[in-house]
Protein backbone atom coordinates (compact mmCIF):
# COMPACT_ATOMS: atom_id res chain seq x y z
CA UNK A 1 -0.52 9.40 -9.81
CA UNK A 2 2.93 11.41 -10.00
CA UNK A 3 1.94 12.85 -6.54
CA UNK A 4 1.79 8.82 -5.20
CA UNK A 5 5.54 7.59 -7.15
CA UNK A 6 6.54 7.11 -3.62
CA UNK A 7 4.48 4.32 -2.82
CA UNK A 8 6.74 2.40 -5.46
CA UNK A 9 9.79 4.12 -5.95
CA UNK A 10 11.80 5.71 -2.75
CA UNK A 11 9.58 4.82 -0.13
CA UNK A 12 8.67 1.18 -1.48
CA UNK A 13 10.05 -1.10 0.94
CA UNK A 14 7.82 1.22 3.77
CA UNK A 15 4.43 1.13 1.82
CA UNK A 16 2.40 -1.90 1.38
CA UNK A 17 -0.81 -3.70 0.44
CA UNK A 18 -3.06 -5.53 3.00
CA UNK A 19 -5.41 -7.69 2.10
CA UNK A 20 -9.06 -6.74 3.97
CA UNK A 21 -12.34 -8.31 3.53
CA UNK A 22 -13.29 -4.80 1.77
CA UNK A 23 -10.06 -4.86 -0.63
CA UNK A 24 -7.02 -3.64 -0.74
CA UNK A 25 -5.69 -1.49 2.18
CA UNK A 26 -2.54 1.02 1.20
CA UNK A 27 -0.60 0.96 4.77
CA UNK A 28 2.83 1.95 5.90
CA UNK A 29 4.43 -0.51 8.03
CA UNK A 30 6.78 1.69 9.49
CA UNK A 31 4.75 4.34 10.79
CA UNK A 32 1.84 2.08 10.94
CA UNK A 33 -0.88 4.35 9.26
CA UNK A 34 -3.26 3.83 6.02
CA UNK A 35 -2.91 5.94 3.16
CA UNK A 36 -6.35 7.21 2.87
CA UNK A 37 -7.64 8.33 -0.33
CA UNK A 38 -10.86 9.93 -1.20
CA UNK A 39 -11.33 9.05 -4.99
CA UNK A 40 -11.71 5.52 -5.60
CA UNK A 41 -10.23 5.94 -8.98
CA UNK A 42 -7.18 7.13 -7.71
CA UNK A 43 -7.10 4.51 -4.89
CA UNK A 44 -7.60 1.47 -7.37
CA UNK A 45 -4.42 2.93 -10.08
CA UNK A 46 -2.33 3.49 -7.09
CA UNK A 47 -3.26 -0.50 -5.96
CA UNK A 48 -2.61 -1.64 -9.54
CA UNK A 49 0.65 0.07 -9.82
CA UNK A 50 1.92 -1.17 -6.62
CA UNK A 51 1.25 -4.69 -7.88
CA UNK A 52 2.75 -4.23 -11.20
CA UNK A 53 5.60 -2.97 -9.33
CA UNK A 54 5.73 -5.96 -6.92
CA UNK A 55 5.18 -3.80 -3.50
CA UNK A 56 4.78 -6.38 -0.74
CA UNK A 57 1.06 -7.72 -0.33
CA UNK A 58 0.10 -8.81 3.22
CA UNK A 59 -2.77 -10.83 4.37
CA UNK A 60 -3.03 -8.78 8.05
CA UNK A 61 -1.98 -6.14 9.37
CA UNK A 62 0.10 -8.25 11.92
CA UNK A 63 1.79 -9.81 9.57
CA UNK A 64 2.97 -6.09 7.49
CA UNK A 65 3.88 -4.74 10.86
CA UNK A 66 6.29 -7.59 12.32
CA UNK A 67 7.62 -8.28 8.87
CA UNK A 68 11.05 -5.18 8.97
């Protein structure tokens, strides 16, 4: 997890949740790319800590990308 602090820390205004008919999708708006991560134990602590944290949570990807 201390390898992800990013997501909610320094580079939290860039990374963001979308909501996806197969979960939770870890994007960047900025760049426009997914965070894509192998172990789905990872992937679901980094989701929960984002939440807890109160990263923005999107329902498209339209909507994280026109949202600066």
């Amino acid at each position: 997890m201390k390898d992800h602090e990013y997501l909610w820390t320094t580079e939290k205004n860039n990374w963001v949740l979308v909501n996806t008919e197969y979960g939770y999708g870890i994007i960047n708006k900025k760049n426009q790319s997914m965070l894509m991560v192998s172990d789905s134990d990872l992937k679901e602590s980094l989701i929960k800590k984002m939440i807890e944290e109160g990263c923005k949570i999107y329902d498209s990807l339209d909507d994280a990308y026109s949202d600066n």
